[in-house]
N, C-alpha and C. Protein backbone atom coordinates (compact mmCIF):
# COMPACT_ATOMS: atom_id res chain seq x y z
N UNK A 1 53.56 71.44 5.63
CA UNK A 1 52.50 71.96 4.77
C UNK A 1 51.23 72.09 5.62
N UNK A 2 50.36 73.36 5.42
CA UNK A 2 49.79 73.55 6.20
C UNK A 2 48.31 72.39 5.74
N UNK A 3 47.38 72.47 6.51
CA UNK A 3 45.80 71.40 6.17
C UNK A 3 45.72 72.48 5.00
N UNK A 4 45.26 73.46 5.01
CA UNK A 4 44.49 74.51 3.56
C UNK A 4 45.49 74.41 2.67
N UNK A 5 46.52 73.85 2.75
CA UNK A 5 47.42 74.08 1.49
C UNK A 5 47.64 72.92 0.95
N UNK A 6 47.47 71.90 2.15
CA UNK A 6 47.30 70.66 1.28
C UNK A 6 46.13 69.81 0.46
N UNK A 7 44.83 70.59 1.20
CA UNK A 7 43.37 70.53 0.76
C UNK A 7 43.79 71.07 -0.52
N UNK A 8 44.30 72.77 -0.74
CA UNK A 8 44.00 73.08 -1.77
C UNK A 8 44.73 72.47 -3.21
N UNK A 9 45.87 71.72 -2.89
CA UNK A 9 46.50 70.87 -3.81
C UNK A 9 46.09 69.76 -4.21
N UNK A 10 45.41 68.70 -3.32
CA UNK A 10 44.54 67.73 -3.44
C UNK A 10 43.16 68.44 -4.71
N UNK A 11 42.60 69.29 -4.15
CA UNK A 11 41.35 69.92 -4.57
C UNK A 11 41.98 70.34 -6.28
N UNK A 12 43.36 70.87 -6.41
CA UNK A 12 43.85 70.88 -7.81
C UNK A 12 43.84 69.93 -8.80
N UNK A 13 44.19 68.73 -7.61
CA UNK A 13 44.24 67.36 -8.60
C UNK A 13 43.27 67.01 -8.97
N UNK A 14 42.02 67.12 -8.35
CA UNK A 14 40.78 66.26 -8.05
C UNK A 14 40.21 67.76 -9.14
N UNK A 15 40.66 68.77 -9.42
CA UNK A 15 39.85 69.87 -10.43
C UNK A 15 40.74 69.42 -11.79
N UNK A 16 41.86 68.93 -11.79
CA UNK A 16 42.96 68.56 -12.93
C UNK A 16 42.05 67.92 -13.74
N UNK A 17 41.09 66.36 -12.67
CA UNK A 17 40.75 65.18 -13.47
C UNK A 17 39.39 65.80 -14.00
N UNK A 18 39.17 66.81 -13.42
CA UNK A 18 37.77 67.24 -13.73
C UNK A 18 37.69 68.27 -15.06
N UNK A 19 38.66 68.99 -15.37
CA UNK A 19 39.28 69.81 -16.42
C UNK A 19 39.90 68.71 -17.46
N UNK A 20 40.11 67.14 -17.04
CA UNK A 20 40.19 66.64 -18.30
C UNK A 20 38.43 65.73 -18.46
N UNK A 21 37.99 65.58 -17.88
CA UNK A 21 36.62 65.08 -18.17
C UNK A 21 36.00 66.55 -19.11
N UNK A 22 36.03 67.57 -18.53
CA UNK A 22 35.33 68.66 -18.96
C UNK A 22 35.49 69.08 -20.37
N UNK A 23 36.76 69.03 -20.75
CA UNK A 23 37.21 69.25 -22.19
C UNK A 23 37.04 68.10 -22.94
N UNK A 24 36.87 66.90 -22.38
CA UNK A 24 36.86 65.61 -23.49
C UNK A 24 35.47 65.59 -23.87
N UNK A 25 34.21 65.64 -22.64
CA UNK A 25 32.98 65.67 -23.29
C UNK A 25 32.73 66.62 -23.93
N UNK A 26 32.93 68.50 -23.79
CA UNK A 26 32.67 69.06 -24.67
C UNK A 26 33.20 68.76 -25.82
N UNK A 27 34.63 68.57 -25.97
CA UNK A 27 34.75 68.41 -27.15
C UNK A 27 34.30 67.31 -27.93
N UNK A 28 33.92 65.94 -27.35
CA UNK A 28 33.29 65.02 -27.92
C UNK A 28 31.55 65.45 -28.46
N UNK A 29 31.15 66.31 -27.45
CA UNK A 29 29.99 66.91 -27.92
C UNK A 29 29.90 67.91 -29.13
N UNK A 30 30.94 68.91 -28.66
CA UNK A 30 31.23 70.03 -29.79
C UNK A 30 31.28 69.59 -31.14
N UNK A 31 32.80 68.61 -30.92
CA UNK A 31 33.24 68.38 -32.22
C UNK A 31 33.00 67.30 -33.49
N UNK A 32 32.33 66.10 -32.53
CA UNK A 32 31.92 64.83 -33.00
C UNK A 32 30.63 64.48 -33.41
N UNK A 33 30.16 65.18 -31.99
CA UNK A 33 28.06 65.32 -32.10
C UNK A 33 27.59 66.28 -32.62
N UNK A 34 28.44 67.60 -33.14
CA UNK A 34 27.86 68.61 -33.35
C UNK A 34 26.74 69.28 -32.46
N UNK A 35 27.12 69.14 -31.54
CA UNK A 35 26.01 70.00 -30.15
C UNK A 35 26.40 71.37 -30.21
N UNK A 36 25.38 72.25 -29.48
CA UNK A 36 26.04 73.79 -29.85
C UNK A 36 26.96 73.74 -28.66
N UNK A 37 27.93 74.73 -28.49
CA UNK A 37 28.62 74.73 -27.73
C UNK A 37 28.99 74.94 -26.74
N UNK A 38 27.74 75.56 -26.22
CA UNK A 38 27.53 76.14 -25.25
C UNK A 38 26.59 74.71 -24.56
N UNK A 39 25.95 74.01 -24.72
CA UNK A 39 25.45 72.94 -24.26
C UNK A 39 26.52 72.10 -24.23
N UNK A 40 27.43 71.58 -25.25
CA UNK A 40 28.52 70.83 -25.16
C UNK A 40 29.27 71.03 -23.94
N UNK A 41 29.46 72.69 -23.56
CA UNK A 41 30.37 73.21 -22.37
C UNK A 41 29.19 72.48 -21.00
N UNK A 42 28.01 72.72 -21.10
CA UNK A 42 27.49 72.64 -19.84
C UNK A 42 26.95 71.02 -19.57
N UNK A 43 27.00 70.10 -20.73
CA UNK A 43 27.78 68.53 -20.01
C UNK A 43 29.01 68.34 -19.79
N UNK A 44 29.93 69.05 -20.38
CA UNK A 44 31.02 68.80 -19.91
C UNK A 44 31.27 69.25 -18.60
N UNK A 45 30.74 70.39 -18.34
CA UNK A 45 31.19 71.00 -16.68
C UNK A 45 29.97 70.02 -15.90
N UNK A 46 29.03 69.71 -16.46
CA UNK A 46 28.22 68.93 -15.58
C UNK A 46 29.01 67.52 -14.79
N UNK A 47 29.17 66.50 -15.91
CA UNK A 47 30.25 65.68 -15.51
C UNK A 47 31.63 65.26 -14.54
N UNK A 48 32.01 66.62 -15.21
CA UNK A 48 33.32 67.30 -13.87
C UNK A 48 32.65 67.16 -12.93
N UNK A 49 31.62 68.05 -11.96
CA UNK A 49 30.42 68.39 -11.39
C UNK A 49 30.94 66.98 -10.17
N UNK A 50 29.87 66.31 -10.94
CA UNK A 50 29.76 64.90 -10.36
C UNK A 50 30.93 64.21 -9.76
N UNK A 51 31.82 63.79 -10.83
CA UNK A 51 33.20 63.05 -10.73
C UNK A 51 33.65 64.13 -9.33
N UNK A 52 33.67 65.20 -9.33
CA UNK A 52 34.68 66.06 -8.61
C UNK A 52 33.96 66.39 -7.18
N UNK A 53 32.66 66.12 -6.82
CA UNK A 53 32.09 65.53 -5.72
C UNK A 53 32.79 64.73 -5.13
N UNK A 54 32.88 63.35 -5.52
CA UNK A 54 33.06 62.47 -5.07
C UNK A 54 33.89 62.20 -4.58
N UNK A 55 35.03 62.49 -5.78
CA UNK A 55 36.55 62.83 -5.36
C UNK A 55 36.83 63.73 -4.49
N UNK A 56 36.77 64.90 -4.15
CA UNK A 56 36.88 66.03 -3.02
C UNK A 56 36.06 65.08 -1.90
N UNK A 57 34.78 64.68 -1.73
CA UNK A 57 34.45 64.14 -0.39
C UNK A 57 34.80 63.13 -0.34
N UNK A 58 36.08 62.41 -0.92
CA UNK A 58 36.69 61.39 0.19
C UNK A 58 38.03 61.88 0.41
N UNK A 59 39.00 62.20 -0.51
CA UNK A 59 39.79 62.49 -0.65
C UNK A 59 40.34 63.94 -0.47
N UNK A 60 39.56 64.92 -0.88
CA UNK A 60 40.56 66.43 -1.01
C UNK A 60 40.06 66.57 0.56
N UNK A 61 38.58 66.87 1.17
CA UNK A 61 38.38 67.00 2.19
C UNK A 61 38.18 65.90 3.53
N UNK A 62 38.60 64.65 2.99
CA UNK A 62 38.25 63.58 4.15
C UNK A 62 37.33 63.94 4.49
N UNK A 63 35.94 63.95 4.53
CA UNK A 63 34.30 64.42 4.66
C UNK A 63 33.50 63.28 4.57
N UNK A 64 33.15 62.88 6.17
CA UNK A 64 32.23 61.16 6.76
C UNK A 64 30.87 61.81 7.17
N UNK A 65 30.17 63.12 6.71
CA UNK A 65 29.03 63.39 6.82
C UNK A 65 28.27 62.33 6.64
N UNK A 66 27.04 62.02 7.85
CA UNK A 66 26.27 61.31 6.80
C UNK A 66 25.11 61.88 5.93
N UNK A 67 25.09 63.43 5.86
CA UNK A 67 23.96 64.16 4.99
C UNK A 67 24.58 64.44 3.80
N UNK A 68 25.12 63.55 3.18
CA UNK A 68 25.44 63.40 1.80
C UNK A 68 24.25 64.42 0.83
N UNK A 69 23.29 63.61 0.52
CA UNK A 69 22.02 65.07 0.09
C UNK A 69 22.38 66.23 0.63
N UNK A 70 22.69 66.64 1.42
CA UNK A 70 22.56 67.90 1.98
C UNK A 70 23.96 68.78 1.16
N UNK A 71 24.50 67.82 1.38
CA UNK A 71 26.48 67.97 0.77
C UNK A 71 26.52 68.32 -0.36
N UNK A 72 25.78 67.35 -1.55
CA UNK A 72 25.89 66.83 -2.53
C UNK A 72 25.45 68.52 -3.38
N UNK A 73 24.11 68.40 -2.80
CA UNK A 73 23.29 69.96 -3.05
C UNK A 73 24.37 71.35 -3.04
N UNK A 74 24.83 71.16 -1.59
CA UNK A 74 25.56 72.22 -1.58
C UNK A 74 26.71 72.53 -3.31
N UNK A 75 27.05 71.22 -3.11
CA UNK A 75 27.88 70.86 -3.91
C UNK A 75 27.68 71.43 -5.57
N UNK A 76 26.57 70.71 -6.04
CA UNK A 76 25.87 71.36 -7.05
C UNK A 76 25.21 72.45 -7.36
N UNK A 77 24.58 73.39 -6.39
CA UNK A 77 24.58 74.65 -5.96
C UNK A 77 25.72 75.53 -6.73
N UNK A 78 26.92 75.24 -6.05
CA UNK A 78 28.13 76.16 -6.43
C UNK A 78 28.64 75.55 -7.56
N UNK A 79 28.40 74.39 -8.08
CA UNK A 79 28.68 74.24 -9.13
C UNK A 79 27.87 74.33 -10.29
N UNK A 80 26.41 74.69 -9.86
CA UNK A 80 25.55 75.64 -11.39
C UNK A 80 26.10 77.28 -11.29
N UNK A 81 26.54 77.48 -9.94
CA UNK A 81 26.75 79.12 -9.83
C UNK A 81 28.50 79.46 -10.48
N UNK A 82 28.63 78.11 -10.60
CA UNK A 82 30.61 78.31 -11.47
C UNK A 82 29.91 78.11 -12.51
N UNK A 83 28.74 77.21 -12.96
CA UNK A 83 28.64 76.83 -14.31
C UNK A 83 28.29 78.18 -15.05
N UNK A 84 27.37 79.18 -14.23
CA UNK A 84 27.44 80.46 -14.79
C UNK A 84 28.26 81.42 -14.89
N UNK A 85 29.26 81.32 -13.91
CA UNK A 85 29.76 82.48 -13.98
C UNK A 85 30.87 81.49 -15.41
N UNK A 86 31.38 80.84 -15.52
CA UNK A 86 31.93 80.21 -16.78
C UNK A 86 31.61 80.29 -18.22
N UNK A 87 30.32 80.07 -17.88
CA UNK A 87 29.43 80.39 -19.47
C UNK A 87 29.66 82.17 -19.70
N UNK A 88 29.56 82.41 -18.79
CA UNK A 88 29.41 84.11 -18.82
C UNK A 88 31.10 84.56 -19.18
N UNK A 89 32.00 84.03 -18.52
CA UNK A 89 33.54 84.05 -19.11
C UNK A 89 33.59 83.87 -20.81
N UNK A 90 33.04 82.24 -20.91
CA UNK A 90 33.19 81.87 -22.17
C UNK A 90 32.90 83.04 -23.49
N UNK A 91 31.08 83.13 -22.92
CA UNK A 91 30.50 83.79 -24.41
C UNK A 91 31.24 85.81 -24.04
N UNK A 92 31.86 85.99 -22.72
CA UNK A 92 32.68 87.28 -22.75
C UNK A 92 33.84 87.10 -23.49
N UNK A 93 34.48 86.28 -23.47
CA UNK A 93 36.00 86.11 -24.31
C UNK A 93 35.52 85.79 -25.62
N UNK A 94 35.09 84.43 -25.70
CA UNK A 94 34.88 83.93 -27.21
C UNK A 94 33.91 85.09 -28.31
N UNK A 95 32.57 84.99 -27.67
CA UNK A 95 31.44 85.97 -28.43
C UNK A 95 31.74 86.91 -28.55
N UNK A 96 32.42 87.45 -27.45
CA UNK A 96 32.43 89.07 -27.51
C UNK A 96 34.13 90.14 -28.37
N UNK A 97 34.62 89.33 -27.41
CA UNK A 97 36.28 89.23 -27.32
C UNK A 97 36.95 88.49 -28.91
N UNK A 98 36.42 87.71 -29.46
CA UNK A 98 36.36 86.55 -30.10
C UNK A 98 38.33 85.93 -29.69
N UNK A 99 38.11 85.71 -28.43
CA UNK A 99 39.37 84.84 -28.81
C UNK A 99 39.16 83.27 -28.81
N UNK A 100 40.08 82.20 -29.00
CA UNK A 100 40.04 81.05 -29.25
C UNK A 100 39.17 80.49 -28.53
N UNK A 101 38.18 79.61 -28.30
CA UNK A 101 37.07 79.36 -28.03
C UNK A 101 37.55 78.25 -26.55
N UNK A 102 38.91 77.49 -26.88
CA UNK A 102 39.92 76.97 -25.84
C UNK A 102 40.26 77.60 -24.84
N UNK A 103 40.50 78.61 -25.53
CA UNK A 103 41.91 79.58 -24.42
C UNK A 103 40.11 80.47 -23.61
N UNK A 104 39.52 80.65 -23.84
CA UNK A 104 38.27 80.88 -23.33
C UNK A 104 37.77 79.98 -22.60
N UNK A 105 37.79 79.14 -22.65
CA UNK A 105 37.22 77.85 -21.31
C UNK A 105 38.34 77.60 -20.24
N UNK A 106 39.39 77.60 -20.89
CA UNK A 106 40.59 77.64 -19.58
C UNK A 106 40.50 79.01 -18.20
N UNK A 107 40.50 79.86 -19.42
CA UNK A 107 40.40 81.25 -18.71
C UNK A 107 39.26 80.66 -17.30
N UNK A 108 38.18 80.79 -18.03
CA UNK A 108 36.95 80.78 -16.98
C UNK A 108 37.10 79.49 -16.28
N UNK A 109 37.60 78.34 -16.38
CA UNK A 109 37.94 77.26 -15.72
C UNK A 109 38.90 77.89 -14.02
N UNK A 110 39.97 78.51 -14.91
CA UNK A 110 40.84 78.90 -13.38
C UNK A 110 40.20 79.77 -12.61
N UNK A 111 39.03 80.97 -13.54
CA UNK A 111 38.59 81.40 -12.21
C UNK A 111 36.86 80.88 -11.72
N UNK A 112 36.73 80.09 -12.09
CA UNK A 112 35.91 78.96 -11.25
C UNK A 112 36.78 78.23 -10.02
N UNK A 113 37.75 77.97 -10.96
CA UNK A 113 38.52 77.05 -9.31
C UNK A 113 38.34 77.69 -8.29
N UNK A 114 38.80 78.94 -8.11
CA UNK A 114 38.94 79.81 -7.16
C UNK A 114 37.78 79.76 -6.36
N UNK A 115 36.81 80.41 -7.06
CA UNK A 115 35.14 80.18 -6.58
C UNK A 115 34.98 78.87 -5.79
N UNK A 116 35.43 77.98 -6.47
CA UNK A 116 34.58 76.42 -6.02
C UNK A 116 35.84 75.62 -4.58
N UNK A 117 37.02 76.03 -4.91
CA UNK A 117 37.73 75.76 -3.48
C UNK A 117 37.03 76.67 -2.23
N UNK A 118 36.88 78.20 -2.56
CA UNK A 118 36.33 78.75 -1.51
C UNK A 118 35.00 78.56 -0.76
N UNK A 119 34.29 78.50 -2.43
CA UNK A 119 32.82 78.29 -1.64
C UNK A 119 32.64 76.57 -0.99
N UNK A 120 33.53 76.02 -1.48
CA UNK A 120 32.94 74.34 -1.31
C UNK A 120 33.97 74.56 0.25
N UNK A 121 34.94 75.27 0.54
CA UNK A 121 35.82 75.15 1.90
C UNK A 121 34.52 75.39 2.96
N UNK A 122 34.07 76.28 2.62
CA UNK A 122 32.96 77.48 3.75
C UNK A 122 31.96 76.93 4.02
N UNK A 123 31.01 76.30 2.96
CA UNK A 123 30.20 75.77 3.07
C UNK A 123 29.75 73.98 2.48
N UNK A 124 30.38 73.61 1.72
CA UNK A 124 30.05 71.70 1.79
C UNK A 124 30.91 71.17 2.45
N UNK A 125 31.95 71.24 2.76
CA UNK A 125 32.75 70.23 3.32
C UNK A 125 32.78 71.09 4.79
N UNK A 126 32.57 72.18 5.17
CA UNK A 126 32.79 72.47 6.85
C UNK A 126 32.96 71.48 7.57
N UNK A 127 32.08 70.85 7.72
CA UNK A 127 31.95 69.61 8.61
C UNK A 127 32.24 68.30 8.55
N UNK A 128 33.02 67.36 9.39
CA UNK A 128 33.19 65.98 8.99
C UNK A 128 31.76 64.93 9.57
């Protein structure tokens, strides 16, 4: 197995745990707190966010930088720029599209992954 193919499987798992954080707080927000839903979506992807830092820089990328700030940024960077292009999936499928408001966060979930393995390969983790 090649390093990029095993990064990118690691990086699946470590987006798996982050896709179940992401759906439990929105929906704990959505459905329990009554938050609108679109805020519900953006703690939930926030959370992921975090958790999925941490996890990718020890684990998906083995990454002993010590400019963590510098990382971290990068990090969150591409993950407000997934958080938009997601929201922008969501209220395109759900608002517009009106399909299931679920099957609409998945959608934009897988193609965030895409985004966030590439951009986080190129630029946060480059370097050990």
């Amino acid at each position: 197995m090649t390093d990029t193919l095993g990064r990118l499987l690691r990086f699946g798992m470590v987006g798996f745990s982050g896709i179940l954080i992401d759906f439990s707080i929105t929906w704990l927000c959505k459905e329990k707190l009554k938050v609108n839903k679109f805020i519900a979506n953006a703690a939930g992807f926030t959370l992921a966010v975090i958790s999925n830092y941490m996890l990718n820089r020890a684990w998906t990328f083995k990454n002993t930088s010590p400019d963590i700030f510098k990382q971290f940024t990068w990090f969150l960077l591409i993950g407000i720029i997934g958080l938009a292009i997601n929201t922008g999936i969501l209220y395109l499928f759900h608002e517009k599209r009106k399909f299931h408001f679920y099957l609409s966060k998945a959608a934009a979930i897988a193609f965030v992954f895409c985004w966030n393995f590439a951009a986080n390969s190129l630029l946060t983790f480059r370097y050990k």
